[in-house]
Protein backbone atom coordinates (compact mmCIF):
# COMPACT_ATOMS: atom_id res chain seq x y z
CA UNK A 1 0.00 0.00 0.00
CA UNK A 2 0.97 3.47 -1.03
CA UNK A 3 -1.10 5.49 1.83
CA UNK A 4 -3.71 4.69 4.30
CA UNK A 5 -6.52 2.70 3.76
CA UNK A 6 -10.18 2.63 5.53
CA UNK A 7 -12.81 0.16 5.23
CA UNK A 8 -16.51 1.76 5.59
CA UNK A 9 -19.03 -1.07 6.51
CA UNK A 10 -22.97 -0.32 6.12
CA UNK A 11 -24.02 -3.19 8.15
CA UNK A 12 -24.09 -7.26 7.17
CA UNK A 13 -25.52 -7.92 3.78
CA UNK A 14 -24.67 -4.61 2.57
CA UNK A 15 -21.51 -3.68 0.56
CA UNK A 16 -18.29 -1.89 1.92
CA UNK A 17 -16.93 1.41 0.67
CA UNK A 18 -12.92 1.06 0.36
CA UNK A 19 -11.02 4.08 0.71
CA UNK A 20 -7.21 4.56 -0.37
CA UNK A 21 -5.04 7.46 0.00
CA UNK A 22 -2.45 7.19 -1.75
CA UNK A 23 1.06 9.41 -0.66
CA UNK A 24 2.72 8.68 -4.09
CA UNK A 25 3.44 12.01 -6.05
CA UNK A 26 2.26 12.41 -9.81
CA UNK A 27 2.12 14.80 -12.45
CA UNK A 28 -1.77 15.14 -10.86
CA UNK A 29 -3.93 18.05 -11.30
CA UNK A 30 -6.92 18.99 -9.58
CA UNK A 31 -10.14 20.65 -9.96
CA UNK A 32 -12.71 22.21 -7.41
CA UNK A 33 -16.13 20.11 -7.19
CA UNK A 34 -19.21 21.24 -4.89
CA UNK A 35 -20.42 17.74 -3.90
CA UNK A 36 -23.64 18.41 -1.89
CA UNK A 37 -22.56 21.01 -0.46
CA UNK A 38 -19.48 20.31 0.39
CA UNK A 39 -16.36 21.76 -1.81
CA UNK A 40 -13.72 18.72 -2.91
CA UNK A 41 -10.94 18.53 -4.63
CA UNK A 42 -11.06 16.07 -7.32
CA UNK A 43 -8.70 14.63 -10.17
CA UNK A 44 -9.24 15.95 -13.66
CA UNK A 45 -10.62 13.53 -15.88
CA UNK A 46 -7.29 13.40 -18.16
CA UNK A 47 -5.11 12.20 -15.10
CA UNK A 48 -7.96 9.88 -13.91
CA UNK A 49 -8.09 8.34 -17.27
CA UNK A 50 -4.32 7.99 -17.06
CA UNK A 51 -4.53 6.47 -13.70
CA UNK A 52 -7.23 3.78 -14.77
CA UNK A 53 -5.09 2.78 -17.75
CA UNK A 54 -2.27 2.14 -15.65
CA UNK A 55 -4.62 0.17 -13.27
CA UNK A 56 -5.38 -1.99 -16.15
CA UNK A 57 -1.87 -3.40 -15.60
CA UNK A 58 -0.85 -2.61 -12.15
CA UNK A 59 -2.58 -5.26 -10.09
CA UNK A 60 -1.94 -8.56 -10.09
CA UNK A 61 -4.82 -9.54 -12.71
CA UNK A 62 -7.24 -7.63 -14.93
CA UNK A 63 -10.34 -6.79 -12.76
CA UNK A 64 -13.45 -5.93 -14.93
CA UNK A 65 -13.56 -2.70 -13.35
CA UNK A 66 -10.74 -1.30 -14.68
CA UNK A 67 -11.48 -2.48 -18.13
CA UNK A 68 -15.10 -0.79 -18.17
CA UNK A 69 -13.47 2.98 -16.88
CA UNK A 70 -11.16 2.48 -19.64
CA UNK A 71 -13.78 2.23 -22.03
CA UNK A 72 -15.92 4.82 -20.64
CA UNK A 73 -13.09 7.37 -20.61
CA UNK A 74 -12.40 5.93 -24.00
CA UNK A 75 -15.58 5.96 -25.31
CA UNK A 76 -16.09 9.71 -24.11
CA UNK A 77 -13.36 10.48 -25.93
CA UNK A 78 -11.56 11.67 -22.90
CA UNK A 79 -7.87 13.36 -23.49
CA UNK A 80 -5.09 11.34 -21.16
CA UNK A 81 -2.21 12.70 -19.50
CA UNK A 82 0.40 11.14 -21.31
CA UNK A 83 3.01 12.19 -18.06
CA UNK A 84 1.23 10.24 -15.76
CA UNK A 85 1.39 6.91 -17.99
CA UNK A 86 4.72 7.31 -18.35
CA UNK A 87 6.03 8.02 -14.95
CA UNK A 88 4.08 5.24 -13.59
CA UNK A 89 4.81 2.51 -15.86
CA UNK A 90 8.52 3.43 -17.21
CA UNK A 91 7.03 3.01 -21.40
CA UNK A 92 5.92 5.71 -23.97
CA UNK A 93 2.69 5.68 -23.88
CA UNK A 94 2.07 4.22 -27.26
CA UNK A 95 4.02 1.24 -25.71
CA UNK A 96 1.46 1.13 -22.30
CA UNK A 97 -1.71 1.58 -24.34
CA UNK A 98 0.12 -1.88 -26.73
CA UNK A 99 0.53 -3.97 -23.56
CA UNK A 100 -3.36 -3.15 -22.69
CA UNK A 101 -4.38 -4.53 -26.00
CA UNK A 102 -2.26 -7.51 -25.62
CA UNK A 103 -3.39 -8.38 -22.24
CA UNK A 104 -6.89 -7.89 -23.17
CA UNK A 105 -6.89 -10.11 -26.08
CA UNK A 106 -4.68 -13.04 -24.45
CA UNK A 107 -7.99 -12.59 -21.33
CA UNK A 108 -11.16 -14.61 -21.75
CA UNK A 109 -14.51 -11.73 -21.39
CA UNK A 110 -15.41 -14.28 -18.30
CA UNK A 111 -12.39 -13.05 -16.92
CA UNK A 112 -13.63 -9.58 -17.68
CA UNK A 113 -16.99 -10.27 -15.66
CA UNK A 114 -14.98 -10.94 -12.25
CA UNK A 115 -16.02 -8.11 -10.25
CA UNK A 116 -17.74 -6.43 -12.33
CA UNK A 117 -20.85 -8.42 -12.10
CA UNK A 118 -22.26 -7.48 -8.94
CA UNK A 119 -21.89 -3.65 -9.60
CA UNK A 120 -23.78 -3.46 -12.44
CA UNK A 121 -27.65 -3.65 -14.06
CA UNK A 122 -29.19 -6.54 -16.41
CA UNK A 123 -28.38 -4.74 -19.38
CA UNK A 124 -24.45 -3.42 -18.67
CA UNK A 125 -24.19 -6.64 -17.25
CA UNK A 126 -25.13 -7.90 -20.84
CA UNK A 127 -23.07 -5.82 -22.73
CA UNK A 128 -19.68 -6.58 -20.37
CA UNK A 129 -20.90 -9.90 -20.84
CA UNK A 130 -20.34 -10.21 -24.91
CA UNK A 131 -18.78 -6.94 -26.12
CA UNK A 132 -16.64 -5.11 -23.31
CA UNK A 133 -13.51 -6.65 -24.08
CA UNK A 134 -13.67 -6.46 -27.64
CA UNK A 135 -14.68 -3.04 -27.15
CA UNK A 136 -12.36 -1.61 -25.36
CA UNK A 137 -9.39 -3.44 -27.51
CA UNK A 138 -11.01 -1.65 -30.53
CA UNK A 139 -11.01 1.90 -28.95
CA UNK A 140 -7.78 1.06 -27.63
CA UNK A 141 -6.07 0.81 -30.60
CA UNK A 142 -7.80 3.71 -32.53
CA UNK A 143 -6.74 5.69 -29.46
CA UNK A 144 -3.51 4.57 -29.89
CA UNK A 145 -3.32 6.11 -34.04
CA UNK A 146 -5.10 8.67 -32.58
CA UNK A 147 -4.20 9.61 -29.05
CA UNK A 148 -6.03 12.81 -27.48
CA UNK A 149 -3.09 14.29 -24.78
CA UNK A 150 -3.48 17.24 -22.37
C-alpha cells in the first residue's frame, strides 16, 4: 500500500466502501467540485483516465472494473495525460496503451466479468458480458493512431 486505507461497513448484507489514500506524487492536477454542499478537490478527468489505464496493468490480474473505466473514458473520448502513464509505468505511452491490447486479447470476457458483475444492471451486465472486451481493444487501438493528450 501506497497510503492509508479505511474500510466503511454499512451493516451485514450490505456492501463496503474502500477508501485509499495514496502518498505517491504524480504529475496530478486537480479541480474544485461542490459535492452536496461540500467543496472537494477532485482529479481531472485526463489524469484519472491515465490512472485507470495504468490500473489496467498494475494489479496482479485484470479486474473488470478497470477495463469498463477504460472504455468509458475511451468511449467519451476523454484526453489522457500522457506524463502520468509514463512516470508510472517506465514506457511511452504508445508502448502502455500496446501492452493493454495484448493483455486484453490473451484474457477470456469471463475473466472480464470478475467483479464487475455485482456492480452493475441486467443490461451493462449484458453488454460486459459479450462486447466489453472487444470493445475496449477496438477503442484502444484507434486511441492509440489517434491519441487525445493534455
Amino acid at each position: 500500500f501506497f497510503g492509508p486505507v479505511f474500510v466503511l461497513e454499512y451493516g451485514k448484507g450490505e456492501r463496503k466502501l474502500k477508501v485509499e489514500i495514496s502518498n505517491r506524487q504524480f504529475d496530478n492536477h486537480y479541480e474544485i467540485k461542490n459535492l452536496m454542499g461540500i467543496e472537494m478537490r477532485v482529479l481531472v478527468k485526463p489524469d484519472m483516465f491515465a490512472h485507470k489505464l495504468c490500473a489496467l496493468l498494475d494489479r496482479n490480474e485484470v479486474t473488470g472494473r478497470d477495463v469498463f473505466d477504460c472504455w468509458f473514458f475511451l468511449n467519451q473520448r476523454t484526453p489522457v495525460n500522457a506524463n502520468i502513464v509514463e512516470s508510472r509505468m517506465g514506457v511511452t505511452l504508445q508502448e502502455h496503451l500496446q501492452h493493454c491490447i495484448d493483455t486484453l486479447e490473451r484474457i477470456s470476457d469471463k475473466t472480464v466479468m470478475n467483479g464487475l458483475g455485482e456492480l452493475t444492471d441486467g443490461e451493462t451486465k449484458r453488454f460486459a458480458k459479450t462486447k466489453l472486451r472487444k470493445e475496449t481493444i477496438s477503442l484502444l487501438n484507434f486511441f492509440k493512431a489517434y491519441p487525445i493528450i493534455t
